[in-house]
C-alpha atoms as a PDB file:
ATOM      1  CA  UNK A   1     -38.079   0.153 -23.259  1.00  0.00           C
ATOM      2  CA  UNK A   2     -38.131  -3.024 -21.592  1.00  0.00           C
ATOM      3  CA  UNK A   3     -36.995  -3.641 -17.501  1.00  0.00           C
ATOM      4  CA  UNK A   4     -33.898  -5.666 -18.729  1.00  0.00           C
ATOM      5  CA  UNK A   5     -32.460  -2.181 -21.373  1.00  0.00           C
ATOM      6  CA  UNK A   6     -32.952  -0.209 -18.551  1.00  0.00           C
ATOM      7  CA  UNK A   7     -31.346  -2.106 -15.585  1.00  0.00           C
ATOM      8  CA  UNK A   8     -28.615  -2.300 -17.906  1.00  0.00           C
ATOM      9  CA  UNK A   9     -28.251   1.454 -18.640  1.00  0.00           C
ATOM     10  CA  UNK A  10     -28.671   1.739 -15.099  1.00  0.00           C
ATOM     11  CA  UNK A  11     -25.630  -0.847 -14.049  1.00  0.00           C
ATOM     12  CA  UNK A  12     -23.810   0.856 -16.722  1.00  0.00           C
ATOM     13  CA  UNK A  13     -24.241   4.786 -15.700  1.00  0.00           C
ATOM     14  CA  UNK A  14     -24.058   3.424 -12.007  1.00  0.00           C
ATOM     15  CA  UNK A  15     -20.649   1.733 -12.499  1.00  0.00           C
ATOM     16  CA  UNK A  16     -19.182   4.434 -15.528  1.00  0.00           C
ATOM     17  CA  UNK A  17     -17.465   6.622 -12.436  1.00  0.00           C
ATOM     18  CA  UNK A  18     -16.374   3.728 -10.221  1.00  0.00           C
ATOM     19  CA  UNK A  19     -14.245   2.689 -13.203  1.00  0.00           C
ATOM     20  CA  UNK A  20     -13.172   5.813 -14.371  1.00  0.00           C
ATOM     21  CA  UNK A  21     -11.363   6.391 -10.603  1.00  0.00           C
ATOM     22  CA  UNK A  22      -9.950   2.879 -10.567  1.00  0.00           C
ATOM     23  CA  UNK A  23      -7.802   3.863 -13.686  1.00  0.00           C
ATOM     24  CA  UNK A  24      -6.941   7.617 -12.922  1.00  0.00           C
ATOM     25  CA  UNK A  25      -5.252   5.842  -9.977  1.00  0.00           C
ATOM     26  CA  UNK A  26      -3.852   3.198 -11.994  1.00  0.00           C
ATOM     27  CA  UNK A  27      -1.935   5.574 -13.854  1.00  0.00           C
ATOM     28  CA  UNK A  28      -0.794   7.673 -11.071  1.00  0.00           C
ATOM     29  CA  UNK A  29       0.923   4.736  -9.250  1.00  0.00           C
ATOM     30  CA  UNK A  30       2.181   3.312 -12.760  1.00  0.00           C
ATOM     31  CA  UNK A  31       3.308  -0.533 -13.014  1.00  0.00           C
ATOM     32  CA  UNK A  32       4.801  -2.179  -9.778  1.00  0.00           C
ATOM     33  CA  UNK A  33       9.011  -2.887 -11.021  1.00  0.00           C
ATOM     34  CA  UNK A  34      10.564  -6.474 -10.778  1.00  0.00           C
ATOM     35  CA  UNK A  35      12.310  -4.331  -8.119  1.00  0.00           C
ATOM     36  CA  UNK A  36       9.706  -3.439  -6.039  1.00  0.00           C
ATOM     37  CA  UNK A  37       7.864  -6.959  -5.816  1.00  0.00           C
ATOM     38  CA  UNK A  38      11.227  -9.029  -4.942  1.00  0.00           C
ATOM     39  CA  UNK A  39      11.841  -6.158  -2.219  1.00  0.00           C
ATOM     40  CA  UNK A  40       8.437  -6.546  -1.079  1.00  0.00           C
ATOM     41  CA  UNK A  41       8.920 -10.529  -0.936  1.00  0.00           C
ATOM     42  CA  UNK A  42      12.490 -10.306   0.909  1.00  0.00           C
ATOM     43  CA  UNK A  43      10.602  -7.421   3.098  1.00  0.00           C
ATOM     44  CA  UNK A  44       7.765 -10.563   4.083  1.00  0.00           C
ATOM     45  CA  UNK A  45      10.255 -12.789   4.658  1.00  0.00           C
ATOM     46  CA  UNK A  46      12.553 -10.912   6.941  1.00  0.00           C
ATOM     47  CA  UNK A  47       9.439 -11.274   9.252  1.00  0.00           C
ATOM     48  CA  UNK A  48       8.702 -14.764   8.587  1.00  0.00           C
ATOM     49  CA  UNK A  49       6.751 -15.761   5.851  1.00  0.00           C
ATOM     50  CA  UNK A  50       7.534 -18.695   3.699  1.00  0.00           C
ATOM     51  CA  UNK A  51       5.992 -18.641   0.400  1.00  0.00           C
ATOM     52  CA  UNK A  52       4.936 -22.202  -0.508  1.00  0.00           C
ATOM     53  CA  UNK A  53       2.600 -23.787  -3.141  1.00  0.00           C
ATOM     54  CA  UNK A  54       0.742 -26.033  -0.403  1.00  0.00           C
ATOM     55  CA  UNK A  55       0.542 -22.991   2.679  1.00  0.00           C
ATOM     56  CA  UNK A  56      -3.167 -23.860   3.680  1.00  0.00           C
ATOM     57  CA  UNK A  57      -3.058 -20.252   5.872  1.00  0.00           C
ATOM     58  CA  UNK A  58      -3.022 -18.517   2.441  1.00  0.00           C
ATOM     59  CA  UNK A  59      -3.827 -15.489   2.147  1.00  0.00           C
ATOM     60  CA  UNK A  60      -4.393 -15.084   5.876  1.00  0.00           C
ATOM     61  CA  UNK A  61      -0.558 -15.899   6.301  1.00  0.00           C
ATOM     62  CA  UNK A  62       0.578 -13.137   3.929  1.00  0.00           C
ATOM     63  CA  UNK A  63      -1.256 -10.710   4.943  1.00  0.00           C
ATOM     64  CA  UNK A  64      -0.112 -10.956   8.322  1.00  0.00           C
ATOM     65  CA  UNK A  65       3.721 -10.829   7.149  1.00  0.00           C
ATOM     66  CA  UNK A  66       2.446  -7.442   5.354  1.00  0.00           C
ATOM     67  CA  UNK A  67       1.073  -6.222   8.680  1.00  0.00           C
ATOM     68  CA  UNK A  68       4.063  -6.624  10.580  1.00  0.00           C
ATOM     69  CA  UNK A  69       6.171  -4.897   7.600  1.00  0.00           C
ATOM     70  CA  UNK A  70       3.980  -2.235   7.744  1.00  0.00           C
ATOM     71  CA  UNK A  71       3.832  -1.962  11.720  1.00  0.00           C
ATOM     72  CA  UNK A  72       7.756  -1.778  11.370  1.00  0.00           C
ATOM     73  CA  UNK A  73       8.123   0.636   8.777  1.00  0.00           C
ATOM     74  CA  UNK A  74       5.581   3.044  10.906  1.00  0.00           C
ATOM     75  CA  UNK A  75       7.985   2.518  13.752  1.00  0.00           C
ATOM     76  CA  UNK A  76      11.038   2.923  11.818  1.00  0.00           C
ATOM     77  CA  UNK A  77       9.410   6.617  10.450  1.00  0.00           C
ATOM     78  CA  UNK A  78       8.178   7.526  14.527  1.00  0.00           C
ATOM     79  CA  UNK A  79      11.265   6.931  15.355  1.00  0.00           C
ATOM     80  CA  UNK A  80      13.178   9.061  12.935  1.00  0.00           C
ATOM     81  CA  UNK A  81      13.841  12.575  13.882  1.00  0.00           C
ATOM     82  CA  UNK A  82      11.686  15.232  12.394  1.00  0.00           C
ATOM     83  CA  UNK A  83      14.931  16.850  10.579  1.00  0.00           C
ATOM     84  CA  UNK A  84      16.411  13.625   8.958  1.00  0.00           C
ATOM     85  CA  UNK A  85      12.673  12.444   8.035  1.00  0.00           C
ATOM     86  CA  UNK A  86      11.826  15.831   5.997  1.00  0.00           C
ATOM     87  CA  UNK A  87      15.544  16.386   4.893  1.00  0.00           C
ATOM     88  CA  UNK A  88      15.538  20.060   7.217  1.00  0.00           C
ATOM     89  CA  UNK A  89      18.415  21.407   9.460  1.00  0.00           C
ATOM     90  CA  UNK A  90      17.333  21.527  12.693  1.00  0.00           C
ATOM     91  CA  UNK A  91      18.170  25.165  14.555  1.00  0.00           C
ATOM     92  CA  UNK A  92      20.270  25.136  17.680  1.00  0.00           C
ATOM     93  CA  UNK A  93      18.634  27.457  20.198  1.00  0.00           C
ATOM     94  CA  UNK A  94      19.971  28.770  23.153  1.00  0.00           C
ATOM     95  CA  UNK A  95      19.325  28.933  26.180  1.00  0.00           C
ATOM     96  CA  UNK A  96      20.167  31.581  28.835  1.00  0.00           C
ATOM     97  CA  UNK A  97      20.398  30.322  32.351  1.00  0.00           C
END
């Protein structure tokens, strides 16, 4: 067997797994809706970005809109209370003075 056969059966069992996991999580997220990718655009502009053909910041500019929508939906879920963010009652307790 020549070096070439077996850097290529080595690239090839090397690589098998990496793309094995890439598609198991594929298919557990499942195709991104029409839905989902306009909310995620009106999300990015909320906070400012303007999608244009000619934005020489691209992809810096994006990915900064993305950060702050992601900063803000972290806040948003600190600042929910424990019941209404895990859908429990909360108990009253009392308290003898």
């Amino acid at each position: 067997m020549n070096l070439l056969s077996k850097a290529i059966i080595f690239s090839v069992m090397v690589n098998a797994p990496m793309l094995a996991f890439a598609q198991s999580v594929n298919a557990n997220h499942g195709p991104v809706t029409r839905a989902e990718v306009r909310a995620e655009l009106a999300a990015v502009e909320r906070v400012g970005y303007q999608p244009s053909a000619t934005d020489p910041t691209y992809p810096a500019s994006i990915q900064a809109a993305e950060a702050k929508v992601t900063q803000q939906h972290a806040t948003a879920r600190a600042m929910t209370p424990a019941d209404q963010q895990f859908g429990s009652a909360r108990v009253p307790t009392s308290s003898n003075d």
